[in-house]
C-alpha atoms as a PDB file:
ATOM      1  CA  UNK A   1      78.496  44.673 111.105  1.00  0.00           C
ATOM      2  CA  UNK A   2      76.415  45.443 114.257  1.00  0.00           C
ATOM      3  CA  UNK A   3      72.611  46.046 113.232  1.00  0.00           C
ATOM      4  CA  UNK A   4      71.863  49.497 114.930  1.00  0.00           C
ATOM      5  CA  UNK A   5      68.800  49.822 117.425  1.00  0.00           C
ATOM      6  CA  UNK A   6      66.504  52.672 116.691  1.00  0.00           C
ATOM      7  CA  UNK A   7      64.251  54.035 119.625  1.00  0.00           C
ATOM      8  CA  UNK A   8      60.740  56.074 120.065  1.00  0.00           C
ATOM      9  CA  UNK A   9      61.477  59.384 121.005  1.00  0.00           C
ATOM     10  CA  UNK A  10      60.018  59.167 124.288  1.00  0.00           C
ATOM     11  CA  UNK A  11      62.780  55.913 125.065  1.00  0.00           C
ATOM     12  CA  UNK A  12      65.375  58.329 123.768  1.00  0.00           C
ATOM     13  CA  UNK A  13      64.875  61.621 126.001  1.00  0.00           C
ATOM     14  CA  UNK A  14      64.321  58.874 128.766  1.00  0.00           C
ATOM     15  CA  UNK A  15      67.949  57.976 128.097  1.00  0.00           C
ATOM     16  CA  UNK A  16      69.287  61.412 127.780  1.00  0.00           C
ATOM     17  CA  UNK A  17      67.728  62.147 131.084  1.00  0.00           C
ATOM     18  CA  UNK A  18      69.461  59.612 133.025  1.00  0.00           C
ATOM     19  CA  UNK A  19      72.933  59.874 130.988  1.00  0.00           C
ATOM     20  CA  UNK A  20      73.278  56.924 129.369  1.00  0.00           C
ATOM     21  CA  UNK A  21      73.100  58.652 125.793  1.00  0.00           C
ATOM     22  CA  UNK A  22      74.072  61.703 124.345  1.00  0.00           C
ATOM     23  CA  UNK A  23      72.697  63.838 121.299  1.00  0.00           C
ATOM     24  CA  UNK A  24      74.915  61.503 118.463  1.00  0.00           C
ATOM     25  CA  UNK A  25      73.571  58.476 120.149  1.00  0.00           C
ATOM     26  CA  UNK A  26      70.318  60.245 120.380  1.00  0.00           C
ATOM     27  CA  UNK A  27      70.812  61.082 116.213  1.00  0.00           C
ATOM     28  CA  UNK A  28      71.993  57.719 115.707  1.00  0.00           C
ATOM     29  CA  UNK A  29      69.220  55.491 117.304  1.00  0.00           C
ATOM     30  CA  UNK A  30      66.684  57.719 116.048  1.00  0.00           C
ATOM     31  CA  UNK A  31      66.075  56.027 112.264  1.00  0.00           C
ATOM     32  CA  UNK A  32      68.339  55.245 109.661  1.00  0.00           C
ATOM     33  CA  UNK A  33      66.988  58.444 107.580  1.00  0.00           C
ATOM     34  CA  UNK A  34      68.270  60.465 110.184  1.00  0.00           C
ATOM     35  CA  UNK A  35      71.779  58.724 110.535  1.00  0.00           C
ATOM     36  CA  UNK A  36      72.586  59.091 106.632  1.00  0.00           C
ATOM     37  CA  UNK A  37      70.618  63.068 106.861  1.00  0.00           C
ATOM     38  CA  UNK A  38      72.801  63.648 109.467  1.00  0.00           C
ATOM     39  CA  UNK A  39      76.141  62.664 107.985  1.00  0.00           C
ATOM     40  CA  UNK A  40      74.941  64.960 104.831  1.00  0.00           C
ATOM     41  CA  UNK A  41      74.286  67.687 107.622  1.00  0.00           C
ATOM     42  CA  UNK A  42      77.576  67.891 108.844  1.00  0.00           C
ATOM     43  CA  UNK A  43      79.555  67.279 105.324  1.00  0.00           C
ATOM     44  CA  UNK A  44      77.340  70.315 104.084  1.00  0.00           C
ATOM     45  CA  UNK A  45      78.245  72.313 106.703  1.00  0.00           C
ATOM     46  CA  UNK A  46      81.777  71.387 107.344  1.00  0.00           C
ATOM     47  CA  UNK A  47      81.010  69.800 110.706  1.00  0.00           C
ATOM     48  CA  UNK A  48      82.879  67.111 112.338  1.00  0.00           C
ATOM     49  CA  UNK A  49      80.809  64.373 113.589  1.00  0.00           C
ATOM     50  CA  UNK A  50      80.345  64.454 117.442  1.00  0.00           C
ATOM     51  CA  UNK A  51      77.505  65.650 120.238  1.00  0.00           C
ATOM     52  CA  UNK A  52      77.544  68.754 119.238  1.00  0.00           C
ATOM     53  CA  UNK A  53      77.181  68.675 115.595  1.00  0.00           C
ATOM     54  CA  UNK A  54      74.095  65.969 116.932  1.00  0.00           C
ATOM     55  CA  UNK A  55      72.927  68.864 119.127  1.00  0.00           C
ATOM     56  CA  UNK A  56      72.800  71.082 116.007  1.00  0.00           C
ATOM     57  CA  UNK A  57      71.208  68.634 113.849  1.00  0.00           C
ATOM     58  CA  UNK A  58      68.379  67.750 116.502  1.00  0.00           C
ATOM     59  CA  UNK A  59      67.684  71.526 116.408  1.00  0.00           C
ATOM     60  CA  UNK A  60      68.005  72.183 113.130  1.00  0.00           C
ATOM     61  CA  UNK A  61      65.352  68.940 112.742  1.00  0.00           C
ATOM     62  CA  UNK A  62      63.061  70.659 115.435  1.00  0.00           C
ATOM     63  CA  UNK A  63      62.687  73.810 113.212  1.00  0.00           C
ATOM     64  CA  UNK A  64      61.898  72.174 109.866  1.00  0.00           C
ATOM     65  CA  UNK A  65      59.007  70.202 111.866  1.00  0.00           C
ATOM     66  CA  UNK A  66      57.499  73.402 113.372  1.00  0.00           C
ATOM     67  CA  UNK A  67      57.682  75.071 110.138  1.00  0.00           C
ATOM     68  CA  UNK A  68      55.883  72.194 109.005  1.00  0.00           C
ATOM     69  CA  UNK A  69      53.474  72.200 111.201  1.00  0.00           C
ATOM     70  CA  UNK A  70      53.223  76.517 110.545  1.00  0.00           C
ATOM     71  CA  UNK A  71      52.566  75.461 107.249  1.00  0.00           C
ATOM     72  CA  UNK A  72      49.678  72.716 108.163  1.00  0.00           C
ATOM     73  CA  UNK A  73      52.388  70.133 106.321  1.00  0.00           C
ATOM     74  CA  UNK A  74      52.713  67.767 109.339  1.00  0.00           C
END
């Protein structure tokens, strides 16, 4: 089995920005935690595993971190 790359963010968006990834590769070269969070994501909420399910989780992920940081937790 292929050992998966994971990225800094900033390598990531970089990516995005010139096409050569999209959100599930963005999800999935993120971190580990994210790949098996996101796979819970979408079985909770009946979501098929794609770019836009990775779209929703990236969001979703963006929210919990501002709350966070609301709270003075991150």
């Amino acid at each position: 089995m292929a050992q998966s790359r994971y990225y800094p963010e900033e390598v990531l968006i970089e990516k995005m920005e010139r096409g050569e990834y999209g959100w599930l590769d963005y999800v999935n070269h993120f971190s580990p935690e994210w790949q098996d969070e996101y796979t819970r994501y979408c079985k909770e909420n009946n979501l098929m595993i794609g770019n836009d399910s990775a779209a929703e989780f990236v969001h979703y992920k963006d929210g919990q971190l501002e709350a966070a940081m609301e709270a003075g937790d991150a």
